[in-house]
Protein backbone atom coordinates (compact mmCIF):
# COMPACT_ATOMS: atom_id res chain seq x y z
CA UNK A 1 134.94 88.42 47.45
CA UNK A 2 135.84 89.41 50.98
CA UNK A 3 138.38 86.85 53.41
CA UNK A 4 138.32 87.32 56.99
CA UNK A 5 140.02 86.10 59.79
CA UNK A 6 138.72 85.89 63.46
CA UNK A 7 140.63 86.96 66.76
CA UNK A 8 141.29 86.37 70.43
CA UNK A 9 137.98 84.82 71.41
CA UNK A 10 137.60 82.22 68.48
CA UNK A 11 139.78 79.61 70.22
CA UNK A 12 138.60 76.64 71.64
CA UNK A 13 140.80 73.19 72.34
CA UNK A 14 140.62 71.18 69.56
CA UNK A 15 140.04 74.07 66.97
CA UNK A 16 141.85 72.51 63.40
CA UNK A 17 141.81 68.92 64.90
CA UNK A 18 139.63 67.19 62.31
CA UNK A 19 141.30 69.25 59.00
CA UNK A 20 144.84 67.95 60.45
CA UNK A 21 143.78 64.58 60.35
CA UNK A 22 142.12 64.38 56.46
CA UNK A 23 144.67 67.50 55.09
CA UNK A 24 148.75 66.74 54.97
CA UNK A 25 148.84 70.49 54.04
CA UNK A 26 147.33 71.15 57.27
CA UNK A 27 149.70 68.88 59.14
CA UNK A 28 153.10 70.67 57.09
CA UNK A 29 151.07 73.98 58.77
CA UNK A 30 151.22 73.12 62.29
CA UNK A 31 155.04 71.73 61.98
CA UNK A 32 156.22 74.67 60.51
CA UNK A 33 154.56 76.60 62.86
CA UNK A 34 155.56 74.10 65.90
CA UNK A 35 159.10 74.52 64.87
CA UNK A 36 159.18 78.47 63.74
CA UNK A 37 158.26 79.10 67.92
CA UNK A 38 159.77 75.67 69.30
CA UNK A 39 156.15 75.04 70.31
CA UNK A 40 154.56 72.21 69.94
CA UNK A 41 150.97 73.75 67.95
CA UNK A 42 149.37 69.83 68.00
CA UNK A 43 149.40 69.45 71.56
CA UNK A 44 148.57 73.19 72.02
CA UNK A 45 145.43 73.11 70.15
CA UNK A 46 144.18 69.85 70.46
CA UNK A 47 145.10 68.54 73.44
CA UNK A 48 145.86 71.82 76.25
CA UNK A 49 143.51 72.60 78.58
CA UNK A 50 141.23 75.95 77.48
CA UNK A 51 143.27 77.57 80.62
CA UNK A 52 146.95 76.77 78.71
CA UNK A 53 145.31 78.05 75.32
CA UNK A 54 143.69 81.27 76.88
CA UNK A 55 147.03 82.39 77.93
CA UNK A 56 147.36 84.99 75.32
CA UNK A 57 150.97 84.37 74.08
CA UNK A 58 149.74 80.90 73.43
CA UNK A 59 146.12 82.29 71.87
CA UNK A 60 147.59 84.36 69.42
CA UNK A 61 149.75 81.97 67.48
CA UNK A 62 147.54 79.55 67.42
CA UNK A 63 144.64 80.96 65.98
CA UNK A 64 146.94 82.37 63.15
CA UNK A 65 148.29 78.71 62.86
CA UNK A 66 144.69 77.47 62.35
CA UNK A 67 143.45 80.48 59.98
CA UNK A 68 146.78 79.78 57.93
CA UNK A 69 145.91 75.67 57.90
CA UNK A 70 142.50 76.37 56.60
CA UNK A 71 143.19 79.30 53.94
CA UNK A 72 146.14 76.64 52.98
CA UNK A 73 144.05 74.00 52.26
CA UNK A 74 141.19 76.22 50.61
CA UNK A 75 143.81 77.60 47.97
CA UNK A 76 144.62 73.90 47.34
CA UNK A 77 141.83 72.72 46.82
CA UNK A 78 139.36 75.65 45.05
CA UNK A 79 139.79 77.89 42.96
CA UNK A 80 138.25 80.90 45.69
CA UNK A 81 140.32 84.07 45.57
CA UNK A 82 139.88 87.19 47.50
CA UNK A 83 139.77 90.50 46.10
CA UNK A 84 140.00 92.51 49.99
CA UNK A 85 141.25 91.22 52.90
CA UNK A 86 140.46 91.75 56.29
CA UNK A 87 140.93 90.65 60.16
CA UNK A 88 139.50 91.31 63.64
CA UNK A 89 142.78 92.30 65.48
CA UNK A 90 145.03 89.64 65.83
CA UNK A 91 143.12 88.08 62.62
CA UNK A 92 144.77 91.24 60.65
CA UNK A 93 148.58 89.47 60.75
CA UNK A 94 146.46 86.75 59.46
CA UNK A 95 145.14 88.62 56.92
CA UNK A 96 148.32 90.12 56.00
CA UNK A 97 149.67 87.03 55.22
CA UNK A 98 146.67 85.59 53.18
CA UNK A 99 147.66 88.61 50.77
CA UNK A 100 150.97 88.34 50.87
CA UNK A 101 152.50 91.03 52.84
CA UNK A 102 153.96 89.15 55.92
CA UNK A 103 155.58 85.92 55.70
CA UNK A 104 153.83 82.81 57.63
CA UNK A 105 157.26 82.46 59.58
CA UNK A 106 157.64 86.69 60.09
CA UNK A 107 153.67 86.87 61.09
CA UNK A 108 154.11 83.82 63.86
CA UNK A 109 156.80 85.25 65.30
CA UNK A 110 155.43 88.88 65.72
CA UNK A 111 152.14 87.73 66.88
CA UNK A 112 153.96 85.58 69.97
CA UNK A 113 156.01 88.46 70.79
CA UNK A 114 152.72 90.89 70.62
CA UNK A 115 151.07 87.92 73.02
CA UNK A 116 153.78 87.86 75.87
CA UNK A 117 153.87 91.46 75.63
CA UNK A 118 150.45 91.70 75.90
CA UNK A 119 150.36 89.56 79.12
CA UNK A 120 152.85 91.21 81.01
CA UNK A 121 151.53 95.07 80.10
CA UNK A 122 149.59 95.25 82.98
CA UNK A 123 149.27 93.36 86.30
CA UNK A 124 146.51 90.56 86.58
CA UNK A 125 143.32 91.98 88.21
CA UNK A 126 144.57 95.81 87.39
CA UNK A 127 142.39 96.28 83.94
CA UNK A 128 139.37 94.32 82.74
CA UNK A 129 136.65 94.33 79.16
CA UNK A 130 133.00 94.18 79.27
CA UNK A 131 130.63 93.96 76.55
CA UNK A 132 128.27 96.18 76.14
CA UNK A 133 125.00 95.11 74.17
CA UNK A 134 122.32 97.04 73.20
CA UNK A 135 123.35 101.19 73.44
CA UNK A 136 124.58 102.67 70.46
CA UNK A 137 128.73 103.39 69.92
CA UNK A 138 127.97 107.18 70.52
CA UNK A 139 126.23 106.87 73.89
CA UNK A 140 128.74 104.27 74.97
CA UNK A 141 131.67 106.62 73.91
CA UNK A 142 130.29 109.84 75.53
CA UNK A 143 130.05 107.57 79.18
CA UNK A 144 133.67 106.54 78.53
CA UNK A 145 134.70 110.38 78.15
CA UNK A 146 132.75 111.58 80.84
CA UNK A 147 134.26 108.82 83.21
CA UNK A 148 138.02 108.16 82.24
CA UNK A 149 140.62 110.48 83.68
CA UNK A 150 144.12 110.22 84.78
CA UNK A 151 144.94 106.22 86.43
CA UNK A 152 141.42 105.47 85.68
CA UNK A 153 141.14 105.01 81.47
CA UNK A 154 138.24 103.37 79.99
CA UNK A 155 137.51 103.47 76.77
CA UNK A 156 135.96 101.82 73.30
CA UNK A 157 138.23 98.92 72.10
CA UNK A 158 135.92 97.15 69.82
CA UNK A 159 132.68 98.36 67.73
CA UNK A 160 131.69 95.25 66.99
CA UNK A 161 128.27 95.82 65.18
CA UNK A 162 126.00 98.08 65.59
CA UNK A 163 125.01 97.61 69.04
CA UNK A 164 127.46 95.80 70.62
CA UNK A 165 130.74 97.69 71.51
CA UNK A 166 133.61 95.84 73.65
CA UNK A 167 135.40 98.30 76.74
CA UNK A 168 138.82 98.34 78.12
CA UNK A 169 140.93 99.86 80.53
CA UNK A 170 141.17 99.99 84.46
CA UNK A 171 139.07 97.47 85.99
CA UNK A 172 136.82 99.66 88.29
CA UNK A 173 136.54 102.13 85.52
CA UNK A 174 135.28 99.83 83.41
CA UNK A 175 133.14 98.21 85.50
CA UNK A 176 131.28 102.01 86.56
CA UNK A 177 130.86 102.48 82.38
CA UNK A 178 129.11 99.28 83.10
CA UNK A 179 126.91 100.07 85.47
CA UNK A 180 125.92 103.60 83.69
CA UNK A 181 125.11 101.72 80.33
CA UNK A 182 122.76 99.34 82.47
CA UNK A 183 120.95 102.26 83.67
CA UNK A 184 120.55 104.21 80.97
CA UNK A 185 119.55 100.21 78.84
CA UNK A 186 121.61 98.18 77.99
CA UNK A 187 120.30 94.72 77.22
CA UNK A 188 123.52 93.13 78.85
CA UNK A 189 126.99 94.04 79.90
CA UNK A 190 128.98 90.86 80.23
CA UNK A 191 132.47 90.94 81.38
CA UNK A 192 135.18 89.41 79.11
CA UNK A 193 137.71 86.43 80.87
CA UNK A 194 140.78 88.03 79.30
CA UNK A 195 144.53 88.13 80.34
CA UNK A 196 144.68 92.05 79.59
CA UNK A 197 142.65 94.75 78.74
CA UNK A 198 143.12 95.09 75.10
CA UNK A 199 143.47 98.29 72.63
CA UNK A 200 143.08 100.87 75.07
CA UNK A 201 146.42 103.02 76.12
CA UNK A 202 147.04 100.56 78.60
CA UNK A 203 148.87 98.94 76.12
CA UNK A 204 151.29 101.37 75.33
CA UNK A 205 154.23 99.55 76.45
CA UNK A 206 153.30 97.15 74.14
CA UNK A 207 152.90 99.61 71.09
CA UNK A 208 156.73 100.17 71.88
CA UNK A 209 157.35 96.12 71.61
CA UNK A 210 155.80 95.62 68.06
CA UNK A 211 157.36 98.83 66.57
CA UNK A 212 160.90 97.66 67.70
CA UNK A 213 159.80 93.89 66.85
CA UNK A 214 158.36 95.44 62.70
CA UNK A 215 161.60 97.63 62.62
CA UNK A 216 163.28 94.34 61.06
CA UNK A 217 160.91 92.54 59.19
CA UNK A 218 160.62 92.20 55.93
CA UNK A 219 156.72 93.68 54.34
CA UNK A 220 156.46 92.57 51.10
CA UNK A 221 154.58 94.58 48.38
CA UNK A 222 150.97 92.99 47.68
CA UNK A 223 148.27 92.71 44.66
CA UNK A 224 145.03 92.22 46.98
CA UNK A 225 144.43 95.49 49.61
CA UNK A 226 143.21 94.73 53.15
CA UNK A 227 141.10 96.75 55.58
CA UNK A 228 142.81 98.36 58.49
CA UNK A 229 141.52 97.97 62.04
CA UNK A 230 142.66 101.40 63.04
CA UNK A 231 140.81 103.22 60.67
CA UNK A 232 138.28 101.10 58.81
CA UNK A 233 140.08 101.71 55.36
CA UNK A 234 141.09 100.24 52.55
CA UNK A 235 144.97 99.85 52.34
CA UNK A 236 147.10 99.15 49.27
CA UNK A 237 150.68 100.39 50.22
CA UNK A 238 152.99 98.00 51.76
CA UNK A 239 154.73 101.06 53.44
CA UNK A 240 151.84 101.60 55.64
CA UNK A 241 151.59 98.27 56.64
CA UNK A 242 153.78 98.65 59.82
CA UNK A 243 152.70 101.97 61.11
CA UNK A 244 148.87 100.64 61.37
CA UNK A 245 150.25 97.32 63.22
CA UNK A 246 151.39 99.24 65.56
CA UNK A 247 148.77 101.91 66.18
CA UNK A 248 146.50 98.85 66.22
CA UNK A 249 147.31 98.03 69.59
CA UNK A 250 146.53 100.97 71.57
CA UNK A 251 143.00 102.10 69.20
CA UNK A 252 139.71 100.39 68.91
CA UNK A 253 138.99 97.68 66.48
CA UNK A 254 136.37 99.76 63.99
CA UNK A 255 135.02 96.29 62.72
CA UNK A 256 131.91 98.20 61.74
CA UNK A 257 133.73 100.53 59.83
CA UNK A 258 135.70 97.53 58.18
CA UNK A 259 132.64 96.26 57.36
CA UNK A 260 130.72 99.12 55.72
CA UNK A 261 134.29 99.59 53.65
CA UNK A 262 134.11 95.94 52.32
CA UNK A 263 130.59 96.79 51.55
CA UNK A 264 131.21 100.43 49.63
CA UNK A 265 133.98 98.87 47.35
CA UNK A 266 131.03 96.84 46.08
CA UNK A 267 131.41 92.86 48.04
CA UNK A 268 128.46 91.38 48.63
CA UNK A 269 129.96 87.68 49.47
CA UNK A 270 132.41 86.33 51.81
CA UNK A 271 134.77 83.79 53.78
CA UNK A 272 135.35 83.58 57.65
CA UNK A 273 138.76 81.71 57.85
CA UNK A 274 139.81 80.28 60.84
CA UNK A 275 138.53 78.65 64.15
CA UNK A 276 134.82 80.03 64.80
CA UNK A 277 131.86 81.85 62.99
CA UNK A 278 132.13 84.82 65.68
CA UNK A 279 132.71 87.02 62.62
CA UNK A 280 130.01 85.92 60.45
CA UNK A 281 127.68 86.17 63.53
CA UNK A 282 128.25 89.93 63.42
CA UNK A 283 128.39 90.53 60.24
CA UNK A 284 124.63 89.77 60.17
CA UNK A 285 123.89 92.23 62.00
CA UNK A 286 125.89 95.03 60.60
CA UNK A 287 124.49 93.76 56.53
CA UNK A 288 121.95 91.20 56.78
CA UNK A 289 122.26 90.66 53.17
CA UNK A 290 125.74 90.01 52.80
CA UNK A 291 126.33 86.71 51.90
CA UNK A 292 129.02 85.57 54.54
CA UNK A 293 129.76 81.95 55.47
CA UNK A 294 132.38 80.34 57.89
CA UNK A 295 134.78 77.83 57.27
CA UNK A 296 136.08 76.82 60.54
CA UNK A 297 135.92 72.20 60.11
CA UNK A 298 136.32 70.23 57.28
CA UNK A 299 132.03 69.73 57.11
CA UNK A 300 132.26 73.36 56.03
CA UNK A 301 134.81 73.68 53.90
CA UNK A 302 133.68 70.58 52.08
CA UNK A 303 130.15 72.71 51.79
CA UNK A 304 132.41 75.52 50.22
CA UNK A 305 134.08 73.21 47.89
């Protein structure tokens, strides 16, 4: 049985609301989590604007706060055990603590420092992400080679499925990559309303943050592996665990890989944990067959149960 846990994207206000109210587990979540950041995770999720929980310091957090909550409650209440782990980028710290390496407290506090570092990489309006739907990864990354140069990087920073990859990098360069895949035909190119451009080297700086930030915390040896972002494989040493955190940042998310490595160590059934079914969307599409279902309110986790 495969976990996942969504990313930056899943969040919408009021995500977690209605397991707070029928779950004290859930409730113990969000204080813990309210007072681990001296943030107050209610208000944040359930009664903030979308603006105040786009901000990505504020995103990141919270989304972990809400895929802990539910995986909480899920343990308590089932008997539903994971044998890999897995999580679309910032999901991965939640991942890491659904098996064990990283502490709830250790994994909030990294994932607001990755946030705010995040946000303040590069200047608003300077980079940009569009989606690109419909061209294959291969033609996609041959346009980003043939286009990127010195001060104007574009690149690959998700493969979400087969035909949909995510770019990143300078705004303009991005938005030419754009323009190419529409005319060689792309079904759509939508442009993503994010606070950075995300896992491209345009976040170096923030590569730097999250090595200095893992120097000192604890990783904790674990039973059940997890699938890496940065390389699509299956990971059982706790040593490794920081060094792929941090290379993370800067690389593309190879969710397809992830995928296809879930599906060659022989799952054929799975969880989406957290606020969302963006994961189970596109895991149709990469393995129609695989069994995946969300649990992102209490209707569907009552379903699971």
């Amino acid at each position: 049985m495969l976990f996942v846990f969504p990313g930056q994207g899943s969040q919408s206000v009021g995500m977690g609301r209605d397991l707070y109210n029928n779950f004290k587990l859930a409730q113990t979540t969000f204080e813990e989590a309210s007072d681990t950041l001296s943030l107050n995770f209610k208000k944040l999720c359930f009664e903030e604007s979308q603006e105040e929980l786009k901000k990505t310091a504020n995103t990141q957090p919270a989304l972990l706060t809400v895929s802990i909550s539910f995986l909480r409650v899920l343990n308590s209440e089932s008997h539903l055990k994971p044998k890999i782990v897995a999580g679309h980028s910032l999901g991965e710290y939640s991942a890491l603590v659904c098996n064990g390496a990283l502490s709830f407290h250790d994994a909030l506090r990294l994932v607001r420092k990755r946030g705010e570092a995040m946000q303040e990489a590069v200047p608003e309006g300077v980079g940009g992400m569009v989606a690109v739907l419909g061209l294959s990864a291969s033609e996609i990354q041959k346009m980003c080679e043939e286009t990127s140069r010195k001060n104007y990087i574009v690149s690959a920073a998700n493969f979400n499925e087969p035909s949909q990859t995510v770019l990143s990098g300078h705004k303009e360069a991005v938005e030419e990559v754009g323009r190419k895949a529409q005319e060689r035909g792309a079904k759509r190119v939508i442009p993503l309303k994010v606070s950075a451009p995300f896992h491209c080297s345009l976040m170096e700086s923030v590569a730097c943050t999250m090595e200095e930030a893992l120097e000192n915390t604890p990783i904790s040896k674990f039973e059940i592996p997890y699938i890496a972002n940065f390389d699509g494989k299956l990971h059982q040493n706790y040593e490794e665990v920081k060094e792929l955190l941090v290379k993370q940042i800067c690389h593309s998310v190879r969710w397809v890989e992830c995928m296809e490595e879930a599906l060659k160590q022989g799952e054929t059934e799975g969880f989406e944990i957290g606020s969302g079914s963006v994961l189970t969307g596109l895991m149709r599409k990469i393995q129609k067959d695989f069994s995946m279902k969300s649990i992102y309110d209490v209707k569907s986790l009552k379903e699971i149960l």
